[in-house]
C-alpha atoms as a PDB file:
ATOM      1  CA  UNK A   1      -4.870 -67.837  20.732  1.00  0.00           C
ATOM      2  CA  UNK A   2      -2.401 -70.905  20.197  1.00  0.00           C
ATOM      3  CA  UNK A   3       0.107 -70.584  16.963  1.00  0.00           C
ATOM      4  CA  UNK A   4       1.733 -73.527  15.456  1.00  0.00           C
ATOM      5  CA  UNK A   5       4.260 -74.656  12.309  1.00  0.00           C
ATOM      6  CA  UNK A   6       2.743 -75.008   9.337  1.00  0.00           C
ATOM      7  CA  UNK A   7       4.014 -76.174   5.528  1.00  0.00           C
ATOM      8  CA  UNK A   8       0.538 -74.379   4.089  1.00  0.00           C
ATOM      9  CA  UNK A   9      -0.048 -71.092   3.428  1.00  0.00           C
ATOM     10  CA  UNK A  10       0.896 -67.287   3.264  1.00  0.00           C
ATOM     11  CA  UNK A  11       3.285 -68.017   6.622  1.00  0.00           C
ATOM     12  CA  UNK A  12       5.367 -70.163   8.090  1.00  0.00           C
ATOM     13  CA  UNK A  13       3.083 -69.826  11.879  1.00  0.00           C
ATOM     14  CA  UNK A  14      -0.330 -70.089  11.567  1.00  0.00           C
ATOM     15  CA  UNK A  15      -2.618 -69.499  14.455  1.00  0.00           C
ATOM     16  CA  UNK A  16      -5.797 -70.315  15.837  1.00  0.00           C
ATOM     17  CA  UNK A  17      -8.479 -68.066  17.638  1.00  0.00           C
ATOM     18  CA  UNK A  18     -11.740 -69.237  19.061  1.00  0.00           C
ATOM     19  CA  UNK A  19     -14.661 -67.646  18.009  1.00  0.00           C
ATOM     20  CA  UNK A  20     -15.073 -65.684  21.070  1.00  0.00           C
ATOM     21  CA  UNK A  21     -11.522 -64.259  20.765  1.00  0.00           C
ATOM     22  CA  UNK A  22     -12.509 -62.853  17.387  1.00  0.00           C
ATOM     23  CA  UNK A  23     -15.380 -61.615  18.536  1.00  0.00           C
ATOM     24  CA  UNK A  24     -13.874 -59.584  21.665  1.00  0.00           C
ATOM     25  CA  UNK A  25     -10.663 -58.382  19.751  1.00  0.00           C
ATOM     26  CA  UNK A  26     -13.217 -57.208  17.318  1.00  0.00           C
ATOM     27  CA  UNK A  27     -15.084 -55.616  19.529  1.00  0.00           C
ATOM     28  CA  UNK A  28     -12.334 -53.935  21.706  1.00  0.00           C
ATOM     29  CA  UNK A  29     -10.549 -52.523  18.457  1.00  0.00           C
ATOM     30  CA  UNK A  30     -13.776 -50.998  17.718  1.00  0.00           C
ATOM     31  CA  UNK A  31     -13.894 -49.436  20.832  1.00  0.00           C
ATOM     32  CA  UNK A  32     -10.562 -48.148  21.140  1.00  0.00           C
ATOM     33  CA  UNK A  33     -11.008 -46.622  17.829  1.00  0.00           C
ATOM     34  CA  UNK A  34     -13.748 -45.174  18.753  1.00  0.00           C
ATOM     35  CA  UNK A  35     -16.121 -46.440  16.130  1.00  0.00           C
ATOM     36  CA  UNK A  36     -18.193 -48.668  18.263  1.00  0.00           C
ATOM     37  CA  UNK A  37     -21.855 -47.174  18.116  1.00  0.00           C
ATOM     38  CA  UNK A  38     -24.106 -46.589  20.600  1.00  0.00           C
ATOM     39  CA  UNK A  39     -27.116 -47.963  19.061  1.00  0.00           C
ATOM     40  CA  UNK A  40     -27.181 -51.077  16.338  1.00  0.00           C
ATOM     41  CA  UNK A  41     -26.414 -49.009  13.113  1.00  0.00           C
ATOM     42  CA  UNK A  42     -24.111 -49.227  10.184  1.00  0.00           C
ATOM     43  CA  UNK A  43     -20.510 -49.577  11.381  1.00  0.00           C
ATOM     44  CA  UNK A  44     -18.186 -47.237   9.462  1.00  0.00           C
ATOM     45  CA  UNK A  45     -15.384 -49.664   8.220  1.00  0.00           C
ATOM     46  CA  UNK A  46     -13.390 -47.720   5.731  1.00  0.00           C
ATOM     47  CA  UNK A  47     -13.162 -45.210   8.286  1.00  0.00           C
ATOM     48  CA  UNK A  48     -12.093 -47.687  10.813  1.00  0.00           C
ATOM     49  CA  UNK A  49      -9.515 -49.025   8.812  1.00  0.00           C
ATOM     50  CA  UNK A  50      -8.214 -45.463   8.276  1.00  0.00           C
ATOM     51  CA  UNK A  51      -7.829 -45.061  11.590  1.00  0.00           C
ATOM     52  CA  UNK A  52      -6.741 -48.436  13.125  1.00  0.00           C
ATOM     53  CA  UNK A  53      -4.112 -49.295  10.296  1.00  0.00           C
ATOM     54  CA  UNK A  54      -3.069 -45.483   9.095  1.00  0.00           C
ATOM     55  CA  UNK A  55      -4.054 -46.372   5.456  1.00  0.00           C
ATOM     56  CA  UNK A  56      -6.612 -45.843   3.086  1.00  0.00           C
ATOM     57  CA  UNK A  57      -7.860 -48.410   1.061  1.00  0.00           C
ATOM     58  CA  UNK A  58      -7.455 -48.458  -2.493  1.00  0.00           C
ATOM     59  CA  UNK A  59      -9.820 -49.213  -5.421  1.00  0.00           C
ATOM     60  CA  UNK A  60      -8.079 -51.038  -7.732  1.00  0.00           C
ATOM     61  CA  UNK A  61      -8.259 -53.565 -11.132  1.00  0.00           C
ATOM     62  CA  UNK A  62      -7.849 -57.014 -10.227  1.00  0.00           C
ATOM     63  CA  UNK A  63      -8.069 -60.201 -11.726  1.00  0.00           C
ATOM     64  CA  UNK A  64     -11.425 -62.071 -11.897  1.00  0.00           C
ATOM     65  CA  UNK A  65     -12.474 -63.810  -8.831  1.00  0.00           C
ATOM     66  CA  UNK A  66     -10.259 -61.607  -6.317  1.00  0.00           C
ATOM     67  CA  UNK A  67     -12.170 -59.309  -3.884  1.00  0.00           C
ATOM     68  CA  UNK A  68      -9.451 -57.582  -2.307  1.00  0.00           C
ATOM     69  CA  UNK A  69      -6.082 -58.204  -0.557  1.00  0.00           C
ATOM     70  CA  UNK A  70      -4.155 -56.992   2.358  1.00  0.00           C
ATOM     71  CA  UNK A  71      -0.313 -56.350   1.880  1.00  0.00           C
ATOM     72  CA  UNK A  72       1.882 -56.113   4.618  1.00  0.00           C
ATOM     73  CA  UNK A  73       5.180 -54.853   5.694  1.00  0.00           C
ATOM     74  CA  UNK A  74       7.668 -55.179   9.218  1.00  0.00           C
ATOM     75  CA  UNK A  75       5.280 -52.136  10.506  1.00  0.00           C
ATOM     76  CA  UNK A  76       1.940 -54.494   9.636  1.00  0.00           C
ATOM     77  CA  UNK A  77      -0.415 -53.699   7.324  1.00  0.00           C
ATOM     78  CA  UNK A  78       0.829 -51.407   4.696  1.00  0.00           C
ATOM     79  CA  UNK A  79      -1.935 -51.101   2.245  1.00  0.00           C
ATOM     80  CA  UNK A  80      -5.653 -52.894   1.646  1.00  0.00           C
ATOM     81  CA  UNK A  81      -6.678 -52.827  -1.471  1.00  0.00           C
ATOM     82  CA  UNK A  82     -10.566 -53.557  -2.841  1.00  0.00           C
ATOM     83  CA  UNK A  83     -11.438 -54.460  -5.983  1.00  0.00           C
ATOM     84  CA  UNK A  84     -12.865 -51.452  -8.372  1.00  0.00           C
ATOM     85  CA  UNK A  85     -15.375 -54.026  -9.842  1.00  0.00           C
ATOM     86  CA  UNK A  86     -17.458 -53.933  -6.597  1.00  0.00           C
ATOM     87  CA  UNK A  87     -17.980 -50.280  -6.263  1.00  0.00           C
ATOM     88  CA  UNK A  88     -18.616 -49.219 -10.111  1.00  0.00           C
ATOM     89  CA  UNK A  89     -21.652 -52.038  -9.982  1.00  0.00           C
ATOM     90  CA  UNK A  90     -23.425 -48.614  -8.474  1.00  0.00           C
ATOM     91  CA  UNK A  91     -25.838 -50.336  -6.445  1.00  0.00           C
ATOM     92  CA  UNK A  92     -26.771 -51.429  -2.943  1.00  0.00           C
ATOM     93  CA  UNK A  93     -25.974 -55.273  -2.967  1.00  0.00           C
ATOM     94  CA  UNK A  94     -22.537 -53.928  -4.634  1.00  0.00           C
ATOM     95  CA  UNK A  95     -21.855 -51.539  -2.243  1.00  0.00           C
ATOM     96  CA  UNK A  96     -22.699 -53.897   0.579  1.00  0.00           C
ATOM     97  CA  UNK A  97     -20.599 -56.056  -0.951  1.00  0.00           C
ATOM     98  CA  UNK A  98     -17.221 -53.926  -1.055  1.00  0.00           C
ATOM     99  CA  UNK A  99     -18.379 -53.508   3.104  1.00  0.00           C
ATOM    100  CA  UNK A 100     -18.142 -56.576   3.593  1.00  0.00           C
ATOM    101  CA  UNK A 101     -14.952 -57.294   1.481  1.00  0.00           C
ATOM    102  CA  UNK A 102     -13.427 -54.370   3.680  1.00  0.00           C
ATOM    103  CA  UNK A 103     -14.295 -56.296   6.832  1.00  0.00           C
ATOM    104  CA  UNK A 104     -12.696 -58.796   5.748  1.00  0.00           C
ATOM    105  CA  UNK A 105      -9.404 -57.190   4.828  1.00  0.00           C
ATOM    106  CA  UNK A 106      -9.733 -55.528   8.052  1.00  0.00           C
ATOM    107  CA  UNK A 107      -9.744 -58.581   9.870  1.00  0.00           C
ATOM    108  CA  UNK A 108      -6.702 -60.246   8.722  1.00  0.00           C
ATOM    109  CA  UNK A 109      -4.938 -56.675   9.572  1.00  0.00           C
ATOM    110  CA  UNK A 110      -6.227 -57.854  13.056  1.00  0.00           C
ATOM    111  CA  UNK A 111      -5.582 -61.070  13.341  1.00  0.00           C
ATOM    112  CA  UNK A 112      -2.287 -62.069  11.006  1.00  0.00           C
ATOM    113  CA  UNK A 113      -0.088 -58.595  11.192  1.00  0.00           C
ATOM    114  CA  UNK A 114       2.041 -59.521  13.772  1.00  0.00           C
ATOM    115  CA  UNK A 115       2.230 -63.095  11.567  1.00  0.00           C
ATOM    116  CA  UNK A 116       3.987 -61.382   8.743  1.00  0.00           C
ATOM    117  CA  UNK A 117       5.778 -59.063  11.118  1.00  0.00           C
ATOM    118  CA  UNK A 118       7.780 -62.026  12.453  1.00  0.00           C
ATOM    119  CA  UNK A 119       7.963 -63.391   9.005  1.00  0.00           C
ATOM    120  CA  UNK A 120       9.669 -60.392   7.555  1.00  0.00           C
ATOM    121  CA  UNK A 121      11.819 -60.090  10.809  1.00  0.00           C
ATOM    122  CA  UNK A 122      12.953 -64.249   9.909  1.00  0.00           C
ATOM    123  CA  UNK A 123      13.289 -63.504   5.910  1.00  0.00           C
ATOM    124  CA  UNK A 124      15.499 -60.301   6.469  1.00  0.00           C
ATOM    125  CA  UNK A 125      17.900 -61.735   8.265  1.00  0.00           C
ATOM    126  CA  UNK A 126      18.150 -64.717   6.043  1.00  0.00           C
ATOM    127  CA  UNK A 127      18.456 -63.121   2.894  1.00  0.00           C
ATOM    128  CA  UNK A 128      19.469 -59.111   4.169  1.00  0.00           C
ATOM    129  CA  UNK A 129      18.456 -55.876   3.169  1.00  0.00           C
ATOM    130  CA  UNK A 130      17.404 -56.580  -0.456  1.00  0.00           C
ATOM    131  CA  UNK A 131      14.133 -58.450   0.328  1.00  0.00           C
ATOM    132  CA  UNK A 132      11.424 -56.897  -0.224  1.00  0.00           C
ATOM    133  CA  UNK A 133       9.095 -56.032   2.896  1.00  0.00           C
ATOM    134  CA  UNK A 134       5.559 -55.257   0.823  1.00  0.00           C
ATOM    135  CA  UNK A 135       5.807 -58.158  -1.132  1.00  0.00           C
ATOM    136  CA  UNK A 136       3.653 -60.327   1.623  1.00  0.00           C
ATOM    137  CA  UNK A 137       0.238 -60.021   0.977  1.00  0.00           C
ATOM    138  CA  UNK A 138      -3.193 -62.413   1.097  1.00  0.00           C
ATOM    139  CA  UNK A 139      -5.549 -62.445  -1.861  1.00  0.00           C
ATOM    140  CA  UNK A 140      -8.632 -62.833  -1.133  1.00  0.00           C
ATOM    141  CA  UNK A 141     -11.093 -64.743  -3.395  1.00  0.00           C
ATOM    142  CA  UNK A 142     -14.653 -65.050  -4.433  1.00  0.00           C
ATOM    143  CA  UNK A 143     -16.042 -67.422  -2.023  1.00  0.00           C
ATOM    144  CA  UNK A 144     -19.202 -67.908  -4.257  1.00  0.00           C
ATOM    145  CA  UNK A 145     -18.286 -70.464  -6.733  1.00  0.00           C
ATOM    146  CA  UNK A 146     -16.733 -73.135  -3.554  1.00  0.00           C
ATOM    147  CA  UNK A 147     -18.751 -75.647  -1.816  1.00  0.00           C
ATOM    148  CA  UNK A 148     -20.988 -75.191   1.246  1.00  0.00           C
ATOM    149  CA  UNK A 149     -20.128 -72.636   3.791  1.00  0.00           C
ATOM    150  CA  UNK A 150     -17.364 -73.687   6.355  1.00  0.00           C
ATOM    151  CA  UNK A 151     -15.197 -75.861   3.747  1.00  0.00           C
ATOM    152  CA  UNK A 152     -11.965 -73.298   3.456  1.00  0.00           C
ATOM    153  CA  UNK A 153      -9.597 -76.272   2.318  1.00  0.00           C
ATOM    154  CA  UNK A 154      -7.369 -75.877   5.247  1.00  0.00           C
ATOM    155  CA  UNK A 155      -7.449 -71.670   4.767  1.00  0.00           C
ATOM    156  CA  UNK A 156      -7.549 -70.731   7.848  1.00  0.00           C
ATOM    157  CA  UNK A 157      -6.192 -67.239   7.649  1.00  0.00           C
ATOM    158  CA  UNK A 158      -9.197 -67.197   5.335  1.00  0.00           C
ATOM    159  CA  UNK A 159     -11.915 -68.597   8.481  1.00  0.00           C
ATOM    160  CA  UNK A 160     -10.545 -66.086  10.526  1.00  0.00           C
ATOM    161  CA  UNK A 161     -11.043 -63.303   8.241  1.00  0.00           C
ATOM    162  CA  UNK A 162     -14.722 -63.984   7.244  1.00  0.00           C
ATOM    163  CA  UNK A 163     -15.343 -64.602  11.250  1.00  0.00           C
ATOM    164  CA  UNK A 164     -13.946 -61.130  11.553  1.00  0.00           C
ATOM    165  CA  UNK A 165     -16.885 -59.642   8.912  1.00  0.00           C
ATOM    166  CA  UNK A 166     -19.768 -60.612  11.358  1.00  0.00           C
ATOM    167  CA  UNK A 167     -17.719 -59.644  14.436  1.00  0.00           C
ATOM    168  CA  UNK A 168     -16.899 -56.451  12.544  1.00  0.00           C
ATOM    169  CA  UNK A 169     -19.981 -55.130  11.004  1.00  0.00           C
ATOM    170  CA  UNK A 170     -22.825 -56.935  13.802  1.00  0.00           C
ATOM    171  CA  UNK A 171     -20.751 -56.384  16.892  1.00  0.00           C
ATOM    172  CA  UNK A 172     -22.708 -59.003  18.954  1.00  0.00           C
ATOM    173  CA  UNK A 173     -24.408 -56.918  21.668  1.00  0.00           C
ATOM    174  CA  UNK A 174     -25.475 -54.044  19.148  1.00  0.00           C
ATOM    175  CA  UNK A 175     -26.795 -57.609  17.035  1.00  0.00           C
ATOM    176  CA  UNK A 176     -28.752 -58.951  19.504  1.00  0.00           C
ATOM    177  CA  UNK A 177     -29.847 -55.584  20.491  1.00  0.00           C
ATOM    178  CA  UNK A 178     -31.191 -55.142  17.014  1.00  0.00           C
ATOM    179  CA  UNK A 179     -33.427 -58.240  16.922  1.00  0.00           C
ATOM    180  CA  UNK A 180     -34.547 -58.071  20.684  1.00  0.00           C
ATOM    181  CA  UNK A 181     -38.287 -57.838  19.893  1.00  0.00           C
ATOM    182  CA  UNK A 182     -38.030 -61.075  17.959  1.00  0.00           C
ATOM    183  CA  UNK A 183     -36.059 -63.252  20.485  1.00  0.00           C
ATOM    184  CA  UNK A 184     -37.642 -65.616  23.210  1.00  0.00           C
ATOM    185  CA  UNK A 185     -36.402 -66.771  26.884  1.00  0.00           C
ATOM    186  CA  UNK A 186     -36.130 -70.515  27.304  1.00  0.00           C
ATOM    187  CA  UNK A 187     -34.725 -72.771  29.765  1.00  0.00           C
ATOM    188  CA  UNK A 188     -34.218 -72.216  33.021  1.00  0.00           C
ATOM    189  CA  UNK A 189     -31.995 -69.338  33.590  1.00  0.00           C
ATOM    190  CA  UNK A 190     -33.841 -67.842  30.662  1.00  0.00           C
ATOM    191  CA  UNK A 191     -31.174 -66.994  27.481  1.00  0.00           C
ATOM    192  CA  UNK A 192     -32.115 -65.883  24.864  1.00  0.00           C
ATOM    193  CA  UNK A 193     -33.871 -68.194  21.994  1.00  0.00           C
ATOM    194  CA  UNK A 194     -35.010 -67.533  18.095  1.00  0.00           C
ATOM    195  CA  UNK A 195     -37.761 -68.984  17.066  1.00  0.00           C
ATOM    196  CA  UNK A 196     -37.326 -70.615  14.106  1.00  0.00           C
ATOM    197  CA  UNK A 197     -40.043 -69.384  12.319  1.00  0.00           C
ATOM    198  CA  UNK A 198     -38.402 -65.834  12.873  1.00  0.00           C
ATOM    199  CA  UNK A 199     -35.248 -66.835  11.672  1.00  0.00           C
ATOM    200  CA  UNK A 200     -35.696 -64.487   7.962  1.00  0.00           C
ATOM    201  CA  UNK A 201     -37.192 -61.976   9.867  1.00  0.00           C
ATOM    202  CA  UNK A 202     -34.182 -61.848  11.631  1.00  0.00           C
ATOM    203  CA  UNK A 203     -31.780 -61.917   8.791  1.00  0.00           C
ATOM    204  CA  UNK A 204     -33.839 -59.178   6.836  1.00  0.00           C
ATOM    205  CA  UNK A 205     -33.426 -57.112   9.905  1.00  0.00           C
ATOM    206  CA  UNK A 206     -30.192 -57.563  10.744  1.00  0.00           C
ATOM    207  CA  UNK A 207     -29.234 -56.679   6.869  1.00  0.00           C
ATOM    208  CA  UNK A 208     -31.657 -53.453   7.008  1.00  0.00           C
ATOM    209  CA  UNK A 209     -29.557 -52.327   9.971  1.00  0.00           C
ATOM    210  CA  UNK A 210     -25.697 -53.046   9.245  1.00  0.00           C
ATOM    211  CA  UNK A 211     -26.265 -52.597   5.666  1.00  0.00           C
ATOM    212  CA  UNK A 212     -24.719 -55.786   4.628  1.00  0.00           C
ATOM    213  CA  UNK A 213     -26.504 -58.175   2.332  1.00  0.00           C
ATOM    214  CA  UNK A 214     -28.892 -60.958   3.455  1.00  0.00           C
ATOM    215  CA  UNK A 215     -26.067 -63.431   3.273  1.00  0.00           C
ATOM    216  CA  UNK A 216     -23.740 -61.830   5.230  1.00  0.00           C
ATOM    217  CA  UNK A 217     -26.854 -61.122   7.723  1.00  0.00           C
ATOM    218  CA  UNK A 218     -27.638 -64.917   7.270  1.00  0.00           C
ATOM    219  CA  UNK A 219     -24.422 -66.344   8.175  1.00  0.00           C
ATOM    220  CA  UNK A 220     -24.049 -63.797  11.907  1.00  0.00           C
ATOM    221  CA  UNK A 221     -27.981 -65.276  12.697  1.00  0.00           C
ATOM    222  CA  UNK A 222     -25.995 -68.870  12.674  1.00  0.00           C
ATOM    223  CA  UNK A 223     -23.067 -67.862  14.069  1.00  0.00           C
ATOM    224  CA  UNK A 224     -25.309 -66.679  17.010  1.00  0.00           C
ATOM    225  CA  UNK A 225     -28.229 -69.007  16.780  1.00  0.00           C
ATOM    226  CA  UNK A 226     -26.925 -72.039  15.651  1.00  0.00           C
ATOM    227  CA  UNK A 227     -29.462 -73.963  14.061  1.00  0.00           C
ATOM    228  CA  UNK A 228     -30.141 -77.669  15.639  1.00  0.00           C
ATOM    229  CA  UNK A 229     -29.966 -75.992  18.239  1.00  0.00           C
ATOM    230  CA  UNK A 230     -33.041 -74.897  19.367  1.00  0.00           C
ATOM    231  CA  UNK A 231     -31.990 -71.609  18.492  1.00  0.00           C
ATOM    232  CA  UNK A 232     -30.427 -70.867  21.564  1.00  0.00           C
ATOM    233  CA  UNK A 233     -27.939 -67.841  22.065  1.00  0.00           C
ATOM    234  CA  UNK A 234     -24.378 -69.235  21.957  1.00  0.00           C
ATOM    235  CA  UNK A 235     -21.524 -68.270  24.168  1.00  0.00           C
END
């Protein structure tokens, strides 16, 4: 993790992760909670974030296009908030939907906390007592109606967060456990390879599984078998 001045969004520091860190601070907070299954099944998130950030999300009204946000305080995360859109829907791809928008709430609380932490600590002292400490918050928008995947417009808090939804809700080992029958050795110390033509299969598994939507499913699959590639497991 490396953090450096920025004049672009919701701080002052931003930071950079590798992928792998993501994945393994995923991973170890989903341990250490104690929600890290043994087998590859649904991940319980909204208890997770109960537990890891002491509050419970919120279903609220909020303005079209905005999923959810995250507010935070000098203590971290103070509230996460989900809009009540996704949930009265009443149906799977809904429901998998306000998962995944929880994952993603869940993983700025992981990664950008201590961000707004030292902001609050900076903005205190500058302007005292009277500033507000759960006014910082990101809102988090329907991805949908932008470009191709990967094009964030310099939102990296925003990377970061939807890296955390894969990391999160497919915990890499319980992933590739889940697709096993369907993967191939190549090369010569054997790892792991998908065969292209088993790529859906895959996706429709890994979906099945993690209840999360084919998309969601789609995107992990790339993230771990990056296509042009030969399909090969990534580090």
């Amino acid at each position: 993790m490396k953090t450096y001045r920025t004049s672009s969004g919701p701080v002052s520091e931003a930071v950079y992760y590798k992928p792998q860190e993501i994945e393994e601070i995923c991973t170890d907070e989903l341990r250490k909670a104690d929600f890290y299954p043994k087998k590859p099944e649904p991940i319980r998130i909204e208890r997770f974030v109960e537990n890891r950030f002491q509050v419970t999300p919120e279903y609220v009204d909020l303005k079209d296009g905005v999923l959810g946000y995250t507010a935070f305080g000098s203590r971290g995360v103070e509230g996460i908030f989900i809009s009540r859109a996704l949930v009265e829907a009443d149906s799977r791809p809904a429901d998998r939907r306000a998962t995944s928008t929880l994952a993603h709430e869940a993983g700025h609380g992981l990664l950008h906390a201590h961000l707004f932490a030292f902001e609050q600590s900076r903005l205190t002292s500058l302007f005292g007592s009277d500033f507000d400490p759960a006014a910082p918050k990101i809102l988090c928008r329907d991805p949908r109606p932008q470009a191709s995947r990967g094009r964030y417009d310099g939102r990296w808090w925003e990377f970061h967060a939807n890296q955390a939804i894969g990391a999160l809700l497919m915990p890499r080992s319980l992933a590739l456990e889940a697709i096993s029958d369907l993967l191939a050795p190549a090369g010569v110390f054997g790892s792991p390879t998908l065969p292209d033509d088993k790529r859906e299969r895959a996706v429709r598994h890994l979906a099945d599984t993690f209840e999360v939507n084919p998309a969601v499913a789609r995107i992990r699959i790339e993230d771990l078998f990056p296509e042009g590639r030969t399909g090969q497991l990534t580090l």
